[in-house]
Protein backbone atom coordinates (compact mmCIF):
# COMPACT_ATOMS: atom_id res chain seq x y z
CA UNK A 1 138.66 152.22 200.72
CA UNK A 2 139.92 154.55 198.17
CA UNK A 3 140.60 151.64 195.73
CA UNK A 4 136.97 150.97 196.11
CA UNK A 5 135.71 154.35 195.96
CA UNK A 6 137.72 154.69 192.53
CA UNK A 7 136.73 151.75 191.14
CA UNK A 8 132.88 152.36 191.70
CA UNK A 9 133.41 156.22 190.27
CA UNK A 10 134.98 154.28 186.91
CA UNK A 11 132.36 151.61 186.51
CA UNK A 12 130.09 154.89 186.80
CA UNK A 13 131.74 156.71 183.98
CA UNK A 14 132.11 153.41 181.61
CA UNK A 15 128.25 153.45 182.15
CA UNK A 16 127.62 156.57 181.44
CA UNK A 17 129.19 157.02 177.89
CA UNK A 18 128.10 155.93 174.49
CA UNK A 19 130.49 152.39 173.24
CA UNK A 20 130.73 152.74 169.64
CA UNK A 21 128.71 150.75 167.20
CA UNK A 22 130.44 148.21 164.21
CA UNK A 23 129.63 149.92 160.64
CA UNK A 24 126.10 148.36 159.15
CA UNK A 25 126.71 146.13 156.40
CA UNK A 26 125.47 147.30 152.90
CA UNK A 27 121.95 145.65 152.45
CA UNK A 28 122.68 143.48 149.34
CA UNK A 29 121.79 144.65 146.18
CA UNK A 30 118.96 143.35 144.19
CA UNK A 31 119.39 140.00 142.11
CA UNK A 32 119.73 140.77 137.88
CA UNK A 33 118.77 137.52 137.56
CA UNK A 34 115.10 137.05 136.14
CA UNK A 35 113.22 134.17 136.74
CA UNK A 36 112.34 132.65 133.73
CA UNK A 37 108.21 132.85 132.43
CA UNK A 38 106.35 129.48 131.75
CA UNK A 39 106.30 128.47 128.78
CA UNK A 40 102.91 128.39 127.41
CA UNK A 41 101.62 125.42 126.88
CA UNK A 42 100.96 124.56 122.53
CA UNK A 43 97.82 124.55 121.49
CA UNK A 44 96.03 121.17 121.17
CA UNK A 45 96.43 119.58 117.78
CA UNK A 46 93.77 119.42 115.11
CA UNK A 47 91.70 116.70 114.33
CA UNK A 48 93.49 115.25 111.42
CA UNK A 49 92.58 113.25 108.21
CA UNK A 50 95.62 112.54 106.16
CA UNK A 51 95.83 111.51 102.85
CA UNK A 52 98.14 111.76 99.52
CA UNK A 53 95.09 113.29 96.92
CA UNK A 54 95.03 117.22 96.36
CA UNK A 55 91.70 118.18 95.18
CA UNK A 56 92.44 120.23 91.77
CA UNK A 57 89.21 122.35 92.64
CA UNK A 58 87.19 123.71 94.96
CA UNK A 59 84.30 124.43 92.64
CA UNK A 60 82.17 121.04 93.04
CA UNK A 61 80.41 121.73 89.17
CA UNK A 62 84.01 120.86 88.36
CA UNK A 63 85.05 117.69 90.60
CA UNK A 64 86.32 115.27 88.80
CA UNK A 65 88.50 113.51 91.44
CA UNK A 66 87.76 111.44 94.62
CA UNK A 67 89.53 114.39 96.30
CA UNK A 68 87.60 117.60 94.35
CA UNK A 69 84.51 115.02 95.93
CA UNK A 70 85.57 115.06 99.56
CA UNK A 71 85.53 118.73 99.33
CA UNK A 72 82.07 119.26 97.48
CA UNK A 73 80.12 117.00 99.51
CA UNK A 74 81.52 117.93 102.85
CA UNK A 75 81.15 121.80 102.22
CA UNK A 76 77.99 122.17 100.09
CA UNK A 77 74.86 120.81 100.46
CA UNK A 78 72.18 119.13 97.99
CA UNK A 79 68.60 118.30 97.45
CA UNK A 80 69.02 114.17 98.21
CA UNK A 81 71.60 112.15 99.27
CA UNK A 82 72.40 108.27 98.72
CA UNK A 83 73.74 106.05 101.14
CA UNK A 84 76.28 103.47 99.31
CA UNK A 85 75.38 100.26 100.29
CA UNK A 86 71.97 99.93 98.97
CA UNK A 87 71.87 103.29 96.66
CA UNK A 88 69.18 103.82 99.36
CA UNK A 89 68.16 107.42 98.37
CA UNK A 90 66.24 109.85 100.68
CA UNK A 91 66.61 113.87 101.15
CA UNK A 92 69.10 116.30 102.28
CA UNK A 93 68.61 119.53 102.11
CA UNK A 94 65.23 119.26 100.97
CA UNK A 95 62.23 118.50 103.49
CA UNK A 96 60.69 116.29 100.41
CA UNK A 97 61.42 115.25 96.77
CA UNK A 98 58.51 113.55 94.84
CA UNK A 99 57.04 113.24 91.19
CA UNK A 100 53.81 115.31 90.82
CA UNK A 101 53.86 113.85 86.98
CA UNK A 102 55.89 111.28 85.26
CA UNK A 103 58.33 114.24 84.03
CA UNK A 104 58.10 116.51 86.88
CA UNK A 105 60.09 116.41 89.64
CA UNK A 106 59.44 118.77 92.67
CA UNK A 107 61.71 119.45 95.75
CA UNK A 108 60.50 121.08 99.09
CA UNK A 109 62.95 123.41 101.09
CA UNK A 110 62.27 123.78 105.14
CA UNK A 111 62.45 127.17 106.34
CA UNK A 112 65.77 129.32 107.77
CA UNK A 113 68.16 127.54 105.40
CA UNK A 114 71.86 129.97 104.80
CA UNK A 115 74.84 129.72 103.39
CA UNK A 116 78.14 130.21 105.36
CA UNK A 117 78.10 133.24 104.52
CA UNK A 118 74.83 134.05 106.31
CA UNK A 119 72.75 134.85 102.64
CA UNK A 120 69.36 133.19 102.38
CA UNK A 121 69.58 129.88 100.47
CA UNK A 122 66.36 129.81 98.28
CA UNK A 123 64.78 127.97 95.29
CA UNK A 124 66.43 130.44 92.83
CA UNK A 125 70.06 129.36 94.45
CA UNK A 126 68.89 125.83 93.60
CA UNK A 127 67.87 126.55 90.19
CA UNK A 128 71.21 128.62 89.47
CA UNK A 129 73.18 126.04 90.64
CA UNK A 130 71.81 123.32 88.52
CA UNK A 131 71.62 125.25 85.51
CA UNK A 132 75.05 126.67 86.05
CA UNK A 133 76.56 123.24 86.44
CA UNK A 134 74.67 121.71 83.32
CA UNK A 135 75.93 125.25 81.20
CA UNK A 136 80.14 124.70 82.47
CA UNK A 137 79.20 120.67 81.38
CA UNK A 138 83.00 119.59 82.54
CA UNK A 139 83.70 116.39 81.31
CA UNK A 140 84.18 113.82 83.91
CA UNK A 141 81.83 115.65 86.14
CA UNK A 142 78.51 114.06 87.88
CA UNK A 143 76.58 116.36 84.98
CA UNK A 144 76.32 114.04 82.65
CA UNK A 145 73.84 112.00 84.93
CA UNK A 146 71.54 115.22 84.34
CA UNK A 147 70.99 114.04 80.62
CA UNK A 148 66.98 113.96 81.09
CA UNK A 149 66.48 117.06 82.30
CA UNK A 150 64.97 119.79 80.10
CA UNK A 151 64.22 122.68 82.52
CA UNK A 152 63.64 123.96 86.10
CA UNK A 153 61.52 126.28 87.29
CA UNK A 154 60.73 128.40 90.47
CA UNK A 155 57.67 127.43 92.29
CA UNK A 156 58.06 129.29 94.84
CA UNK A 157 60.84 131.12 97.33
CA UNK A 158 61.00 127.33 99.04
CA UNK A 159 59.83 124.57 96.21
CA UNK A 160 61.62 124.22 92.69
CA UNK A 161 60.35 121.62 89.91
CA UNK A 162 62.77 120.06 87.68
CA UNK A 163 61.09 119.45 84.67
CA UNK A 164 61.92 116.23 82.50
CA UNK A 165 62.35 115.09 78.86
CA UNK A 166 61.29 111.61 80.09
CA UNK A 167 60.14 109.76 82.26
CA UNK A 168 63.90 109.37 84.50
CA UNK A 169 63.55 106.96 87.56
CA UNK A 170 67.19 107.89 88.43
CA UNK A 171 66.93 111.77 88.49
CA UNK A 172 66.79 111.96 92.14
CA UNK A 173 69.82 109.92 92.41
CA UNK A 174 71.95 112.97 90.35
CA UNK A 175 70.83 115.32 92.98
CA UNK A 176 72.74 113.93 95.36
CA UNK A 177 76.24 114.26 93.68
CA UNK A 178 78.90 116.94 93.39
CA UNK A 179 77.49 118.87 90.53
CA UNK A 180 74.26 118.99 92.35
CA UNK A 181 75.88 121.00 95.13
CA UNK A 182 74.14 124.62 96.00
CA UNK A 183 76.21 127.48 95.52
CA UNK A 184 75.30 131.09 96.01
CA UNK A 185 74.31 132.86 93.35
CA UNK A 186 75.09 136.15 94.32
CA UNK A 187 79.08 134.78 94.26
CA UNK A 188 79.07 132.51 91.59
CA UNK A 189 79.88 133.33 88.45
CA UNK A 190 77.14 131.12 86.37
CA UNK A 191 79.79 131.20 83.22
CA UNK A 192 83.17 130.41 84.47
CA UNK A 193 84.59 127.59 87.32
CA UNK A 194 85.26 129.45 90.51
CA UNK A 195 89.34 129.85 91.12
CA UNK A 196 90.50 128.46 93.84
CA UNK A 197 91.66 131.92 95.34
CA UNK A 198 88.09 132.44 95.74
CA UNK A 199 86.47 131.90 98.38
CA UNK A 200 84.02 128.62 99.06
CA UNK A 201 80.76 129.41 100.29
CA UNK A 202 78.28 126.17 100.48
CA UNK A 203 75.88 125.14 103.15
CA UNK A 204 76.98 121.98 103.59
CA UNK A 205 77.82 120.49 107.39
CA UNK A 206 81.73 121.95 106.97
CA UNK A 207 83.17 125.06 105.95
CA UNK A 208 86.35 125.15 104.29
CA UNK A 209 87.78 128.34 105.93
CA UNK A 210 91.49 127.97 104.89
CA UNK A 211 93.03 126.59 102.23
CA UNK A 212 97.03 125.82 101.36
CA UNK A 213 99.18 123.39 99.40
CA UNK A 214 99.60 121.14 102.07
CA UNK A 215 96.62 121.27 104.32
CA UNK A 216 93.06 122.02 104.51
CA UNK A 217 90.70 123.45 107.72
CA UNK A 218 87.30 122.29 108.24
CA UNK A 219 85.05 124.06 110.70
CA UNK A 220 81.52 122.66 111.79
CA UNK A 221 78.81 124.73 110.60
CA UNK A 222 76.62 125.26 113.59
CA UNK A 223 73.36 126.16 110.97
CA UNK A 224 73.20 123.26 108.87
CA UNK A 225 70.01 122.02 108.29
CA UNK A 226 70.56 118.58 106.20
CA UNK A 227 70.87 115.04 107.23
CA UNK A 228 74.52 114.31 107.81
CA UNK A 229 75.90 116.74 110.84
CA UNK A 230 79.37 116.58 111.56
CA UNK A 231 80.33 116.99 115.43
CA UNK A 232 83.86 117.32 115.92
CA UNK A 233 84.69 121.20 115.49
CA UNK A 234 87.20 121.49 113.58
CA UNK A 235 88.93 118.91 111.04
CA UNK A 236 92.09 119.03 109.02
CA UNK A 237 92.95 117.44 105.84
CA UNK A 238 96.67 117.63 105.62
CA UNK A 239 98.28 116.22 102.46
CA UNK A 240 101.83 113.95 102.77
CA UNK A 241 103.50 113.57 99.75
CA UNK A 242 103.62 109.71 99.54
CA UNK A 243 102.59 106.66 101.45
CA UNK A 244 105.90 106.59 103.50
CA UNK A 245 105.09 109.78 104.92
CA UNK A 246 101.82 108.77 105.77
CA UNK A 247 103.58 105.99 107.60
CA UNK A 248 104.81 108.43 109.63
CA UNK A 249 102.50 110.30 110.27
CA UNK A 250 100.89 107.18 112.06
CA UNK A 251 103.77 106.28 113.64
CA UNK A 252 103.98 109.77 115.08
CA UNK A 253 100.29 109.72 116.24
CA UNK A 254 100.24 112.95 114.60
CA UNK A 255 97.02 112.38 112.48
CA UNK A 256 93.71 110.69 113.52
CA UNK A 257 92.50 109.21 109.88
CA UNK A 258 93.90 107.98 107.03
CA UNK A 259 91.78 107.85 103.85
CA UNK A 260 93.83 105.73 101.24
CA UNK A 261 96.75 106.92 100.65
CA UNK A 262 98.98 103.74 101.70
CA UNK A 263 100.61 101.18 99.13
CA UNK A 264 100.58 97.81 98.96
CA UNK A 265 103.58 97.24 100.67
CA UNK A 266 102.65 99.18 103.56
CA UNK A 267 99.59 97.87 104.01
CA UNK A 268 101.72 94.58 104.49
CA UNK A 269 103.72 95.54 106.98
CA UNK A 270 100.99 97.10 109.21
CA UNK A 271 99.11 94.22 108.81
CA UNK A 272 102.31 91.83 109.96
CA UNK A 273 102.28 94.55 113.15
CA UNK A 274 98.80 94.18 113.79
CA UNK A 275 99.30 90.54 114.05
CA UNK A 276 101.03 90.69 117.20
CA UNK A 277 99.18 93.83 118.57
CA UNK A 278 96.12 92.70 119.04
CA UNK A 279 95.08 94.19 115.54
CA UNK A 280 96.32 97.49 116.05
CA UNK A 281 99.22 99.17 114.99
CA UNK A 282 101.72 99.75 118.03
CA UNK A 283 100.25 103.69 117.96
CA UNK A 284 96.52 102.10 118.24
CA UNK A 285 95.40 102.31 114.46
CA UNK A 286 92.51 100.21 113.79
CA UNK A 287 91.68 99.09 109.80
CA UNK A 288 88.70 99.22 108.29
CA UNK A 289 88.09 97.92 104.76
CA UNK A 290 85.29 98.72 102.39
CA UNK A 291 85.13 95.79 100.17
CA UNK A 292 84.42 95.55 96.26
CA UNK A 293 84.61 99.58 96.05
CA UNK A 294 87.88 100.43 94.35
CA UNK A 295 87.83 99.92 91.03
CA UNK A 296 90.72 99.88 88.38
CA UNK A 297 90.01 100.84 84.84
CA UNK A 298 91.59 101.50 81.40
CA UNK A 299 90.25 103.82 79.26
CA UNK A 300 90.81 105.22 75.93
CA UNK A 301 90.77 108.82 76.18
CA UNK A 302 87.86 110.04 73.87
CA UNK A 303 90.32 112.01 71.14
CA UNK A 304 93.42 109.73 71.30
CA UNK A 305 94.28 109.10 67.51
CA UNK A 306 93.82 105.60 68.27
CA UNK A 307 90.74 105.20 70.09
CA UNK A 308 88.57 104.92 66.42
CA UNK A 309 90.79 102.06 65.40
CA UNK A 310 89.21 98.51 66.36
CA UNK A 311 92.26 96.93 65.92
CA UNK A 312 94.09 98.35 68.06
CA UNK A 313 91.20 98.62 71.01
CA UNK A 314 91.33 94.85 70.51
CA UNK A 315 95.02 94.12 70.64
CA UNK A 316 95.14 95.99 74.23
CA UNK A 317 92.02 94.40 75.43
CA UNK A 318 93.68 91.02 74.32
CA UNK A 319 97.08 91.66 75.53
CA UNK A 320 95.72 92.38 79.14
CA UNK A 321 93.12 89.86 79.35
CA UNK A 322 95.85 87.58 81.07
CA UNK A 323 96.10 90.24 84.03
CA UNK A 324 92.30 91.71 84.06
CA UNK A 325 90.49 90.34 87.54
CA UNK A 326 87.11 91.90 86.53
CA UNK A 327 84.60 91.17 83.98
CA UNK A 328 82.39 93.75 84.18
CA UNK A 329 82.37 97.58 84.17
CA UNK A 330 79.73 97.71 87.45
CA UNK A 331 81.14 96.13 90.45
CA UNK A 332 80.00 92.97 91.37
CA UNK A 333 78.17 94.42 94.40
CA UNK A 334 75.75 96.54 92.13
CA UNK A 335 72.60 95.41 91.08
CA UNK A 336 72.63 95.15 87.77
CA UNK A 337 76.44 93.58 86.82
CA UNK A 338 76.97 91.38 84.40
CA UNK A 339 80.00 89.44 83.62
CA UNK A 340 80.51 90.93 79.83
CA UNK A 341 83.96 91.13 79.01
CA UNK A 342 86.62 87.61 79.05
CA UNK A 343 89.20 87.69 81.80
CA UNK A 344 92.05 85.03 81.98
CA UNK A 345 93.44 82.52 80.04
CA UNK A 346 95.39 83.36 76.54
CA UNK A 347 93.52 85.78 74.24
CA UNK A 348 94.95 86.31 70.67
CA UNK A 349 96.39 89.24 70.26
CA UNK A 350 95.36 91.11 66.33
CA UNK A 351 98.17 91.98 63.88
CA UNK A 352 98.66 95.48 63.69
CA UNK A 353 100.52 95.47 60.44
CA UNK A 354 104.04 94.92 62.13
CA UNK A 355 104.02 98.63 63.09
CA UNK A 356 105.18 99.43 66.77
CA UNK A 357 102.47 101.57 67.93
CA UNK A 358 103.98 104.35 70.54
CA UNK A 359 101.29 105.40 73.27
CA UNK A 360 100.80 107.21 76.04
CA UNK A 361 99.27 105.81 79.53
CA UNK A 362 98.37 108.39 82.02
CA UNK A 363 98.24 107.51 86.11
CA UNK A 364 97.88 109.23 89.44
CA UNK A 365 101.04 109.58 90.93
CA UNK A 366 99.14 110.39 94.01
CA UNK A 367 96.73 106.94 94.56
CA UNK A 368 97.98 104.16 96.28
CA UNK A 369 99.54 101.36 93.89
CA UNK A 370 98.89 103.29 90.36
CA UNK A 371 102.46 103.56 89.32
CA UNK A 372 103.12 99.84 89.65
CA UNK A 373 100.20 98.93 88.05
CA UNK A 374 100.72 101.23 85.10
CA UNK A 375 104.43 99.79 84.93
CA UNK A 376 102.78 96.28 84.86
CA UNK A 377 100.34 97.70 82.06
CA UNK A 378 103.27 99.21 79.92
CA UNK A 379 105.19 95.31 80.53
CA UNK A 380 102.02 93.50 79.19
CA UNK A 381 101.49 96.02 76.28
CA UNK A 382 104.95 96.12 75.28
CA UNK A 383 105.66 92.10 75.65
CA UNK A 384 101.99 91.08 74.22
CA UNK A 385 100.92 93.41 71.80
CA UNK A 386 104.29 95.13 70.49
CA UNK A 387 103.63 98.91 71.47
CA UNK A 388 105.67 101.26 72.88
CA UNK A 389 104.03 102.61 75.71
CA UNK A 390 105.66 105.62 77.85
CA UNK A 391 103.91 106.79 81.12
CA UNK A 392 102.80 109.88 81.88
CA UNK A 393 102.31 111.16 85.66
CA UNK A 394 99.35 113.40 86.57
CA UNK A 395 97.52 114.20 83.35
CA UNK A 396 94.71 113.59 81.19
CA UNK A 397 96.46 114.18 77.88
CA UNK A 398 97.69 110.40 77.14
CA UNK A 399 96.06 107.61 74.61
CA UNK A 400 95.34 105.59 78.17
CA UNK A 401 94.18 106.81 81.23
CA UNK A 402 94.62 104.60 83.96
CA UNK A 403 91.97 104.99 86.86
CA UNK A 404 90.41 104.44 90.15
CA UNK A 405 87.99 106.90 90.79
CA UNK A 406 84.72 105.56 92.34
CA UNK A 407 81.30 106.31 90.43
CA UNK A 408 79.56 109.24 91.47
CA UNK A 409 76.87 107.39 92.56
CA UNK A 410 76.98 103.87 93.47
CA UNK A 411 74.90 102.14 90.62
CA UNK A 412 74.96 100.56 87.25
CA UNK A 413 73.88 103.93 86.10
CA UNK A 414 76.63 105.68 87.75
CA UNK A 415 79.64 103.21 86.95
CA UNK A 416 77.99 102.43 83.76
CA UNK A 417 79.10 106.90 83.13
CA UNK A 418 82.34 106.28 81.88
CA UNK A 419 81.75 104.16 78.86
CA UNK A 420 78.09 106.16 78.07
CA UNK A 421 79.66 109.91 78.09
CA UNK A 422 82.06 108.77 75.35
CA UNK A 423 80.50 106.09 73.33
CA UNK A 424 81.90 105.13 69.89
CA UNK A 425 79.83 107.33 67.49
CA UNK A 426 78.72 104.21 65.88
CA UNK A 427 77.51 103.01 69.29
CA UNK A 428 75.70 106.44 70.43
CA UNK A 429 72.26 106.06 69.17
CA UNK A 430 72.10 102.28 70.17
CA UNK A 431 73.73 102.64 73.74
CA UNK A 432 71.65 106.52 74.50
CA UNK A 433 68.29 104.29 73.46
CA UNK A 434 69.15 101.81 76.14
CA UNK A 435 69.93 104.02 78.61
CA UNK A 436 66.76 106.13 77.98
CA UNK A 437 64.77 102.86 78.18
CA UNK A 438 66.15 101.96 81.25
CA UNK A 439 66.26 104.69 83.16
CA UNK A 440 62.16 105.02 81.91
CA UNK A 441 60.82 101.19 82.72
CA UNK A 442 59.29 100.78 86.27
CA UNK A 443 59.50 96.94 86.11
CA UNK A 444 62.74 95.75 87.35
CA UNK A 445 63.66 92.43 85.25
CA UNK A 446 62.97 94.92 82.23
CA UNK A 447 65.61 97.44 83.40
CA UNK A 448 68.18 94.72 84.30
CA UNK A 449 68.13 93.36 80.64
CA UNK A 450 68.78 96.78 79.59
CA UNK A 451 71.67 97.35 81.70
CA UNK A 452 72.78 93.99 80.36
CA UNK A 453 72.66 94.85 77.01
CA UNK A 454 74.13 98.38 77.41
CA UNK A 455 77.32 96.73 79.34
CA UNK A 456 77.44 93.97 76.46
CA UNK A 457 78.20 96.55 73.91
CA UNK A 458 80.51 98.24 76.18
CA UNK A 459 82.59 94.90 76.13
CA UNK A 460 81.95 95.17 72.21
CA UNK A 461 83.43 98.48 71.67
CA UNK A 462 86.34 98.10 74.83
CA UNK A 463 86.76 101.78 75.00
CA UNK A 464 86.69 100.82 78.59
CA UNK A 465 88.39 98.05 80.23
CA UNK A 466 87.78 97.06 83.61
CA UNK A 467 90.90 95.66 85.40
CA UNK A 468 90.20 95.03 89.09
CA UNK A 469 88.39 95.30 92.13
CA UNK A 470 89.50 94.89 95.81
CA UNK A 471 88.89 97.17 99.02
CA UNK A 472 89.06 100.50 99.95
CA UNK A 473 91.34 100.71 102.80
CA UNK A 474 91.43 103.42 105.73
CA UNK A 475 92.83 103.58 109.34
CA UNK A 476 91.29 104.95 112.74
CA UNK A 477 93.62 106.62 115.11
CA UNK A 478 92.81 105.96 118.87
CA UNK A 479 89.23 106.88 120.12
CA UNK A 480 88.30 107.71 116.50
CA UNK A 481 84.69 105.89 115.11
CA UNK A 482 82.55 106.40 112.21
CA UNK A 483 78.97 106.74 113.16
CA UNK A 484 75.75 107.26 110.78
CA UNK A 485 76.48 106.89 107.23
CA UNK A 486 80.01 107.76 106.88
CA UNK A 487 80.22 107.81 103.15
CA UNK A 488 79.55 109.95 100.14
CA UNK A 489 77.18 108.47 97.33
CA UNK A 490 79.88 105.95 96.25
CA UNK A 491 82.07 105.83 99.03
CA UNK A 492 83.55 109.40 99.07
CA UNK A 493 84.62 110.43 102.40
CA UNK A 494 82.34 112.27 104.84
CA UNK A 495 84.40 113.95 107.84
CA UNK A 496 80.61 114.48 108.95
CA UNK A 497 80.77 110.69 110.35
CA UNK A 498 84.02 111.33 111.91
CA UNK A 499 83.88 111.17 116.18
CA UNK A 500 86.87 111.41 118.69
């Protein structure tokens, strides 16, 4: 019984104390390591145009290049505009364009219409502009296709007259080209081209808002009040530095358009991959081909020492004839071509006097195809005619100047430019007369004889040589289209056609 008793009064007292607890472990200390942030996501690419032409100038009374065009028409704005295929011509800018007399031509402007910038464009910005451009007078410009006109006046804050030395049929046809472009004249200077530090301020569909060696932006302008609105936001023009890097560029989807740009020989092979892709390139370019718009020509630059001899014009007219595709200054296509000048077959070649004749022959390193035909030229020359011809990238200041920059407006008149600016002074008073004449008759037989007569003396004088003609070449990324009228007034790019 005592066992018991003791053993209940111990289970009692190991009830009655406290056991002691195990230590707590340490709670564990916070993690140092920092889960990493997303990484933001790029912004989406541009809408990209590529091509290998640099404009040389932003000013458009200066353009003298296809590229100095795709700038000028896409960021400024004019009176009229002509659509290519038919020189169809109808306004712009303007609400209406009509004669009121045979020599006075009169332009309405609708109401609310701004610059970028947000000034007021008005009938005295259309007036400075023209005069301006007509007063700089840079050779090579659309300017010279403003030879009728004597003066223009002011009607009013919304209507300007342009005011005629004769009766021109073709005037409204010059208001639709580059140096026809509005500018403001409050930034302007109406004496000097603009640098291209400056900045551009049109009214055209785009704005150019940046500008660097390698790229342009485009940005829609929401308050443009013409006839050809872009849609697409933002565009960029980037510049690659040959055709294999526009190759690339396709290859890489990393542009959207390509405007030229691309060499014989990879035309070739895209076309060879298109076969088999169901005429797409494997990244989904589509081609599309402007026929009968890219012209080659060969002209004698207007104070080469050997433009004024005959004899010479003759031998290189003769020692190319062989080569030369075209027989006519004015494409084919235009109304108004005639075959003028002999192409094929063996042409004698004049004596020069046994002198080796050294000259230079100028090309854009920067078009598709111009080197090798220039190195084909120099062959011909050299082998034919016995010259000694050196080439000369990228400059104006050779004996030959090898080109194919369209018209700047896409009819006899305007392809017809290159041989009237710089007529032989023995031919100025004859060929000016025709061209007067012509541009005055109303009765169309009358004006085709004209132009007939005007391109005859051209192939006379051969201080122009046509060479070739063939397509205009460009390639649509995926989803890309042209709507509208996509082109300038002779085929000049308009990113205001452009859709994705």
């Amino acid at each position: 019984m005592r066992r018991l008793a003791a053993l209940a009064a111990g289970v009692a007292l190991l009830a009655g104390c406290t056991m002691p607890q195990a230590p707590e472990e340490p709670a564990p200390a916070p993690s140092t390591v920092e889960t990493p942030s997303p990484t933001p996501t790029p912004p989406p690419r541009p809408f990209t145009v590529t091509t290998t032409e640099v404009p040389t100038t932003y000013d458009p009374a200066a353009a003298t290049t296809a590229a100095d065009a795709l700038v000028a028409l896409n960021a400024f704005s004019r009176l009229m505009v002509v659509h290519p295929e038919g020189a169809e011509l109808k306004p712009d800018l303007a609400s209406d364009c009509l004669y009121t007399s045979p020599t006075t031509y009169q332009c309405d402007l609708p109401e609310g219409l701004t610059f970028h910038n947000g000034h007021e464009l008005t009938a005295s910005d259309v007036k400075f502009s023209i005069e301006r451009a007509y007063r700089l007078s840079v050779p090579r410009s659309s300017i010279q296709l403003f030879d009728s006109l004597q003066r223009v006046d002011v009607v009013d804050e919304k209507t300007v007259a342009f005011v005629l030395k004769y009766a021109d049929s073709q005037f409204g046809h010059a208001l639709a080209t580059p140096a026809a472009s509005i500018v403001d004249e409050e930034l302007y200077d109406p004496d000097a081209v603009r640098s291209n530090e400056g900045q551009v301020v049109g009214s055209g569909p785009y704005q150019l808002v940046t500008t660097a060696p390698d790229h342009l932006v485009f940005e829609r302008f929401e308050d443009y009040r013409g006839a050809q609105g872009g849609t697409i936001d933002e565009v960029r023009v980037s510049f690659a530095a040959d055709s294999g890097a526009v190759e690339e560029a396709m290859a890489a989807a990393s542009t959207d358009v390509v405007w030229r740009s691309l060499n014989e020989s990879a035309l070739q092979r895209l076309a060879t991959e298109m076969a088999t892709h169901d005429d797409a390139t494997r990244t989904g370019f589509t081609r599309v081909d402007l026929p009968q718009v890219r012209v080659q020509r060969l002209l004698f630059r207007p104070d080469s020492a050997y433009r004024e001899d005959p004899a010479v014009r003759a031998a290189v007219a003769a020692a190319l004839q062989a080569d030369r595709s075209l027989a006519s200054i004015v494409p084919p296509t235009v109304e108004g071509a005639v075959d003028a000048f002999p192409v094929g077959g063996t042409a004698e070649v004049p004596d020069l006097g046994g002198q080796r004749l050294r000259l230079t022959l100028a090309y854009s390193s920067k078009a598709p195809g111009q080197r090798d035909l220039a190195s084909m030229l120099r062959d011909r020359l050299e082998e034919r005619a016995g010259m000694s011809v050196q080439l000369v990238p990228d400059t104006n200041d050779a004996d030959l100047l090898l080109t194919d920059r369209p018209a700047w407006v896409n009819t006899a008149f305007g392809w017809l430019q290159s041989y009237v600016d710089d007529a032989l002074p023995g031919s100025r008073e004859k060929v000016d007369d025709l061209v007067r004449h012509a541009r005055e008759t109303t009765d169309p037989p009358t004006r085709l004889a004209l132009l007939a007569e005007i391109q005859q003396q051209a192939a006379a004088d051969l201080t122009v040589l046509p060479l070739s003609v063939g397509p205009e070449t460009m390639f649509l990324g995926p989803g890309t289209t042209l709507q509208g009228q996509p082109f300038g007034p002779a085929w000049q790019l308009g990113l205001w056609s452009l859709r994705d």
